[in-house]
N, C-alpha and C. Protein backbone atom coordinates (compact mmCIF):
# COMPACT_ATOMS: atom_id res chain seq x y z
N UNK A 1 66.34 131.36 145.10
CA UNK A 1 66.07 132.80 145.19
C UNK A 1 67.24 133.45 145.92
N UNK A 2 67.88 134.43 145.48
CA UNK A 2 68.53 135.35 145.81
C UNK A 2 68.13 136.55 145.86
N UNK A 3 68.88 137.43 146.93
CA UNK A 3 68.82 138.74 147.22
C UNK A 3 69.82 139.32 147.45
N UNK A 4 70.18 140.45 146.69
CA UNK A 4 71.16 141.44 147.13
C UNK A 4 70.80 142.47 147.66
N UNK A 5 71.63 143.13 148.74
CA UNK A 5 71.26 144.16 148.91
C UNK A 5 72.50 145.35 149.08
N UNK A 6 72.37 146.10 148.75
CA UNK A 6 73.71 146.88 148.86
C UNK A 6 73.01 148.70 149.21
N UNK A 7 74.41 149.94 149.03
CA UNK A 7 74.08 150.82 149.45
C UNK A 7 74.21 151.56 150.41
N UNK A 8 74.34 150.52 151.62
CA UNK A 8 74.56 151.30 152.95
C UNK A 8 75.96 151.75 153.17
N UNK A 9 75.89 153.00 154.44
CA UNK A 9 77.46 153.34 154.33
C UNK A 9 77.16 154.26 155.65
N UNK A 10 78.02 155.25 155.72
CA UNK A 10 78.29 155.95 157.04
C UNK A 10 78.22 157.16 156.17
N UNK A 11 77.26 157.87 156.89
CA UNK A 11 76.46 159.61 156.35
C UNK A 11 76.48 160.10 157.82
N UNK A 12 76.57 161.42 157.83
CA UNK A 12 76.16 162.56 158.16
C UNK A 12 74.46 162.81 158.82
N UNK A 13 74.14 163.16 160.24
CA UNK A 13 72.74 163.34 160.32
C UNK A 13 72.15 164.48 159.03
N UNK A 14 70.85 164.13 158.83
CA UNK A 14 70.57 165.27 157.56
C UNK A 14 70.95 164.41 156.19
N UNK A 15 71.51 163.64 155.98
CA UNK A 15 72.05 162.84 154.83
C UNK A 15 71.26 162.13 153.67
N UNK A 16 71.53 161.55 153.11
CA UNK A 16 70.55 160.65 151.89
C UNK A 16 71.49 159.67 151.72
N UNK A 17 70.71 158.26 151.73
CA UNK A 17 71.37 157.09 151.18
C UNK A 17 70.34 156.61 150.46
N UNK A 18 70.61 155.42 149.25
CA UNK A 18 69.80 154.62 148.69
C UNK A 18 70.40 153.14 148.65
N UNK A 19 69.33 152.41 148.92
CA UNK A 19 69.56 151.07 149.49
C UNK A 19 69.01 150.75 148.03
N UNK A 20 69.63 149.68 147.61
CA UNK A 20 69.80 148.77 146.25
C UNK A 20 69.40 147.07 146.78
N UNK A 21 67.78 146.46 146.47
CA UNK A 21 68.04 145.02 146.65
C UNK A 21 67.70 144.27 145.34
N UNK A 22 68.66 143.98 144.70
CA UNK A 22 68.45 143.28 143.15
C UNK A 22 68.24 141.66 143.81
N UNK A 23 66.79 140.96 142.87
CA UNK A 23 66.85 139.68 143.08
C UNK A 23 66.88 139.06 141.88
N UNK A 24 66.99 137.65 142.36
CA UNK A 24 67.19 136.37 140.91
C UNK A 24 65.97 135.17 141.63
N UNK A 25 66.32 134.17 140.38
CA UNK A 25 65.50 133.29 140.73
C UNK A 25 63.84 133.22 140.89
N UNK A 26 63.46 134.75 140.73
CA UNK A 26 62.28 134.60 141.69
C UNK A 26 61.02 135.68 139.91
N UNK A 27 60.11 135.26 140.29
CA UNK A 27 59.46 136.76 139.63
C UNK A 27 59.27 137.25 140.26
N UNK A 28 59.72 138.67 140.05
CA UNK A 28 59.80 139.86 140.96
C UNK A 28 58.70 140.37 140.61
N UNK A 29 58.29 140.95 139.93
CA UNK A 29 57.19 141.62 139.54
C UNK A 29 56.00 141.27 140.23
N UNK A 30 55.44 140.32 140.97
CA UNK A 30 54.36 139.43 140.56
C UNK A 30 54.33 139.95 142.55
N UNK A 31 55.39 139.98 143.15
CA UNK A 31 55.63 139.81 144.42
C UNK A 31 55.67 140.89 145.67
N UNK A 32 55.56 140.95 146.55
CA UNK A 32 55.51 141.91 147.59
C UNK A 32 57.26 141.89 147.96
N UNK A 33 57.97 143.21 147.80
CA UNK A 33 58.90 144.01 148.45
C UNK A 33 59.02 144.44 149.73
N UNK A 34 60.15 144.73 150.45
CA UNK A 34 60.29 145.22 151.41
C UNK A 34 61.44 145.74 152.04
N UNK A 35 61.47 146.23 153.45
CA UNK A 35 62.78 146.49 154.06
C UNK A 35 62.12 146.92 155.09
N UNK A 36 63.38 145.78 156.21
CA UNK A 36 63.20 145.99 157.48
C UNK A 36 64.58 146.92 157.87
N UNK A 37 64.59 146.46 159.73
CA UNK A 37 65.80 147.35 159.91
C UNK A 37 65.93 146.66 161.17
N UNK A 38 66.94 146.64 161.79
CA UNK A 38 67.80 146.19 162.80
C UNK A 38 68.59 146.61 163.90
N UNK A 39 68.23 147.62 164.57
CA UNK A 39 69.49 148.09 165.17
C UNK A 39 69.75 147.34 166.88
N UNK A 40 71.30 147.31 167.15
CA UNK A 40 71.38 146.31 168.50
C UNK A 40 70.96 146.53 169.45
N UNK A 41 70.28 145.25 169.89
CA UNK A 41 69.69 145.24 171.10
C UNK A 41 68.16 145.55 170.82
N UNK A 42 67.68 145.41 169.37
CA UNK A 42 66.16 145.72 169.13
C UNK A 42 65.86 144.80 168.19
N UNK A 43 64.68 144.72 168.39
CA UNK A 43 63.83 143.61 167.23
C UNK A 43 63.85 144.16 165.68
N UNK A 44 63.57 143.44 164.73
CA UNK A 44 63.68 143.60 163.58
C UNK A 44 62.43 144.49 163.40
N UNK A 45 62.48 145.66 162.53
CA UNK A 45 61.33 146.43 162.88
C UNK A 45 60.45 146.59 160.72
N UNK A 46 59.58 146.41 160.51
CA UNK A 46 59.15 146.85 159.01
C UNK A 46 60.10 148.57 159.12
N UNK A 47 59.91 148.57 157.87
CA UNK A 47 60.61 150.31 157.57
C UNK A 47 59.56 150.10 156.41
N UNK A 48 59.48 149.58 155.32
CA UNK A 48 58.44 150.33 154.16
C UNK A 48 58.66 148.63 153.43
N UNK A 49 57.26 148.92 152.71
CA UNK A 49 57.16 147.40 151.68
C UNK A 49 55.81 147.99 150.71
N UNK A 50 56.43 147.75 149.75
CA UNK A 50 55.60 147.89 148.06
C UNK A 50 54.93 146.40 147.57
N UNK A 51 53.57 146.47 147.44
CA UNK A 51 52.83 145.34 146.76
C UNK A 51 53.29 145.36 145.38
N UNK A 52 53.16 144.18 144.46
CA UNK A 52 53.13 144.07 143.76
C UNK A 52 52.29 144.87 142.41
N UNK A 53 51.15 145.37 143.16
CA UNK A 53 50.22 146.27 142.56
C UNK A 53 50.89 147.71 142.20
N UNK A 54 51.66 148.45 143.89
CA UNK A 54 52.50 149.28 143.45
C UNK A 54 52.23 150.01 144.82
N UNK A 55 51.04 149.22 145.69
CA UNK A 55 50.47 150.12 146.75
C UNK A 55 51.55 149.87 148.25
N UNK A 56 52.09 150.93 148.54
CA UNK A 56 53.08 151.40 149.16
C UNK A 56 53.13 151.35 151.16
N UNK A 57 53.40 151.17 152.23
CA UNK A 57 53.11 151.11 153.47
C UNK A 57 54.37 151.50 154.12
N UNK A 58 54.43 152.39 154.59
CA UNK A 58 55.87 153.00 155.59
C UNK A 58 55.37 153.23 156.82
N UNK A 59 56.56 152.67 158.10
CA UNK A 59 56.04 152.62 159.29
C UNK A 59 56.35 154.29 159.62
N UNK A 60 55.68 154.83 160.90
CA UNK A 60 55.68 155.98 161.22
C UNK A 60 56.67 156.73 161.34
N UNK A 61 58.23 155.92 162.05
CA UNK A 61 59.17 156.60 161.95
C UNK A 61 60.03 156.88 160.70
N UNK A 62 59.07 156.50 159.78
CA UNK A 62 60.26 157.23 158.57
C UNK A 62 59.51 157.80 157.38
N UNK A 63 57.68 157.78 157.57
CA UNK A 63 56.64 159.00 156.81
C UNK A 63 57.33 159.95 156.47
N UNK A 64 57.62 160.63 155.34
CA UNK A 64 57.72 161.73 155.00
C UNK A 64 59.55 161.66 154.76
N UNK A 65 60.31 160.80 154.72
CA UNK A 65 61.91 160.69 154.97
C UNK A 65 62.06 160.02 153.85
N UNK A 66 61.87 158.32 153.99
CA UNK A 66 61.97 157.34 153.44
C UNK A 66 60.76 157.11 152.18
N UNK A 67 61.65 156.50 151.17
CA UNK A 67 60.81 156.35 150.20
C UNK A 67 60.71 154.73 149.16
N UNK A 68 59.90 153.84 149.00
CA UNK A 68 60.33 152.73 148.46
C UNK A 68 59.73 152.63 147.27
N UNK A 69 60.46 152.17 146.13
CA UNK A 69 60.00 151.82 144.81
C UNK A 69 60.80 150.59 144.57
N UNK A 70 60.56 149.78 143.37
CA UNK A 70 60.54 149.44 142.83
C UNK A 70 60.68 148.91 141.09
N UNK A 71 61.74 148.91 140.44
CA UNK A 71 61.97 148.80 138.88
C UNK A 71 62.05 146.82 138.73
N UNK A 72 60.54 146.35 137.63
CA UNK A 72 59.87 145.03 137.76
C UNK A 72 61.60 144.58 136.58
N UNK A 73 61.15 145.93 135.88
CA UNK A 73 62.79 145.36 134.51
C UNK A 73 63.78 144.57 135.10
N UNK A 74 64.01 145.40 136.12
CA UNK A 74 65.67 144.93 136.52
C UNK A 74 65.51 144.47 138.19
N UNK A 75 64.37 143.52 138.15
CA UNK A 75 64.44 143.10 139.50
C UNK A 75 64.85 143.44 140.39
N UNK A 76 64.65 144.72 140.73
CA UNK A 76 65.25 145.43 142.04
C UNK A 76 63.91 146.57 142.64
N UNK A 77 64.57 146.39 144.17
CA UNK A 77 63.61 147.62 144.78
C UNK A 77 64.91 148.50 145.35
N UNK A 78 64.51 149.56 145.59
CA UNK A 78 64.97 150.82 146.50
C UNK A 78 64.22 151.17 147.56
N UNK A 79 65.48 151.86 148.44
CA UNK A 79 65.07 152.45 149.59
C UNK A 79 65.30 153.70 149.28
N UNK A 80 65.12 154.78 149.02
CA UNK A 80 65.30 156.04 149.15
C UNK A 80 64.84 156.85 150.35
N UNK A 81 66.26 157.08 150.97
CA UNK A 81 66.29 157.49 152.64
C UNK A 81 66.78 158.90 152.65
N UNK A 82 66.03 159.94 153.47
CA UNK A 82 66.48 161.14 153.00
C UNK A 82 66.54 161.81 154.36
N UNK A 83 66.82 162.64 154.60
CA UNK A 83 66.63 163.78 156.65
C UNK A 83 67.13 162.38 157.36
N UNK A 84 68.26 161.83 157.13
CA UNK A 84 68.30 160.71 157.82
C UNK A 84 68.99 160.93 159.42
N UNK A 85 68.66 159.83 160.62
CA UNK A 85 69.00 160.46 161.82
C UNK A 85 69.72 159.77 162.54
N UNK A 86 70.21 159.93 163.84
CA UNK A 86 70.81 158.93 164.27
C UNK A 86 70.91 157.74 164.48
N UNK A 87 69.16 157.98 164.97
CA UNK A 87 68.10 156.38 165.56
C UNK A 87 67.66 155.76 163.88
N UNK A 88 68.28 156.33 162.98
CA UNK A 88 68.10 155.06 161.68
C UNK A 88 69.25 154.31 161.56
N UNK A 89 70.15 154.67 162.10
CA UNK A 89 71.13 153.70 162.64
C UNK A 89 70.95 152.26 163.03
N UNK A 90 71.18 151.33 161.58
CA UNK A 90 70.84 149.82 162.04
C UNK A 90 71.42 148.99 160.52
N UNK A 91 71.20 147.97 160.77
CA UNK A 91 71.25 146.98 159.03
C UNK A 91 70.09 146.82 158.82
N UNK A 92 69.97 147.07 157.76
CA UNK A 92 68.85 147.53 156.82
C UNK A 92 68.50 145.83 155.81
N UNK A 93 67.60 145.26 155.96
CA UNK A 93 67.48 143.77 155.09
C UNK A 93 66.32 144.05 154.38
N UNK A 94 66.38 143.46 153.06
CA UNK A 94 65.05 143.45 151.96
C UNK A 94 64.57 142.24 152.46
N UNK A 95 63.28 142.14 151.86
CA UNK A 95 62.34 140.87 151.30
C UNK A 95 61.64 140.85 150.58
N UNK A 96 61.46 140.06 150.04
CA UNK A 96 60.34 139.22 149.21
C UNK A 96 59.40 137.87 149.55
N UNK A 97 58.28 138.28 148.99
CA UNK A 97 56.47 137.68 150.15
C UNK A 97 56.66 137.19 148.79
N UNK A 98 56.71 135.69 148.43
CA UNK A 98 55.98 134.90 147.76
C UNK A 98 55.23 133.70 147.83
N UNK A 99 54.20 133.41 147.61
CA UNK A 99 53.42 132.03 147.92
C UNK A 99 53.78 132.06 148.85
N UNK A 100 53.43 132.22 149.99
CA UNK A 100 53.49 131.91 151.63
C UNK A 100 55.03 131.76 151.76
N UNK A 101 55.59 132.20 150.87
CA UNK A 101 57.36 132.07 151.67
C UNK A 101 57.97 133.66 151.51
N UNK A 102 59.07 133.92 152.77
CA UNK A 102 59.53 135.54 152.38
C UNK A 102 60.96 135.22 152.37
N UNK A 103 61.82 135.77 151.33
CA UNK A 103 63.21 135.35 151.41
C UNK A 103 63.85 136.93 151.62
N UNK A 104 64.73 136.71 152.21
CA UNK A 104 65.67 137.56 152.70
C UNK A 104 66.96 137.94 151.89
N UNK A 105 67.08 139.09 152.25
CA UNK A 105 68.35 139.28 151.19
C UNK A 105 69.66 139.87 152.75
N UNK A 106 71.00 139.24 152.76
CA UNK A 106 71.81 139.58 153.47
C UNK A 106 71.96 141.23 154.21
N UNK A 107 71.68 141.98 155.21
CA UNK A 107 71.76 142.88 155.59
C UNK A 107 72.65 144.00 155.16
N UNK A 108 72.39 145.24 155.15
CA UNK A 108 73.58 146.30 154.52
C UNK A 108 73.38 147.29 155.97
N UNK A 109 74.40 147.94 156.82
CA UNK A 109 74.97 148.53 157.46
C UNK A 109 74.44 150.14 157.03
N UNK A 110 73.93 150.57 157.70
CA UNK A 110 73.57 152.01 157.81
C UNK A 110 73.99 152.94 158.80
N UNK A 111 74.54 153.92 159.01
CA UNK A 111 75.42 154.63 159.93
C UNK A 111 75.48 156.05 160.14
N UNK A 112 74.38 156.73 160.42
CA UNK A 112 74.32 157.85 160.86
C UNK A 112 74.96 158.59 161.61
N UNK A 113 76.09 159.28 161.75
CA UNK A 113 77.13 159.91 162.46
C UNK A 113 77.13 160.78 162.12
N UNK A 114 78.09 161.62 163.04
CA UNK A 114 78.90 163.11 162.33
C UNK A 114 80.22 162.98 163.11
């Protein structure tokens, strides 16, 4: 199982990015999505994760900002990040929940500045 994840970059407070995690190996469709986040000196925190069904869970700090879907075709989920702020400032990692295992996809760099 592989994971990509790509997307991140250095924006502007107020900004929009979309986080890209294409996987292989795995059925995607069938599986629970996700994305955490990272920033230094803090624990790995959930940001949003899509069931397989389609039913959706975003943690509080990013309700109404952040948005996650999912395309089963092309094995990939999105992050769609929007009013983005300083404190989203972190690396951003996907996953995938299958049969009692979650694989990780390499972190992408997110950078809220001006």
């Amino acid at each position: 199982v592989q994971l990509q994840a790509y997307g991140g970059g250095l924006v502007q407070p107020g900004g929009s990015l979309r986080l890209s995690c294409a996987a292989s190996g795995i059925i995607f469709s069938i599986n629970a999505v996700g994305w955490f986040r990272q920033a230094p000196g803090n624990q790995r925190e959930l940001v949003a994760r899509a069931s397989s069904g389609g039913i959706t869970n975003y943690a509080d700090f990013v309700k109404g900002r952040f948005t996650i879907s999912r395309d089963n075709a092309k094995n990939t989920a999105y992050l769609q990040m929007n009013s983005l702020k300083p404190e989203d400032t972190a690396v951003y990692y996907c996953y995938v929940f299958s049969v009692g295992n979650t694989y990780w996809g390499h972190g992408t760099q997110v950078t809220v500045s001006s």
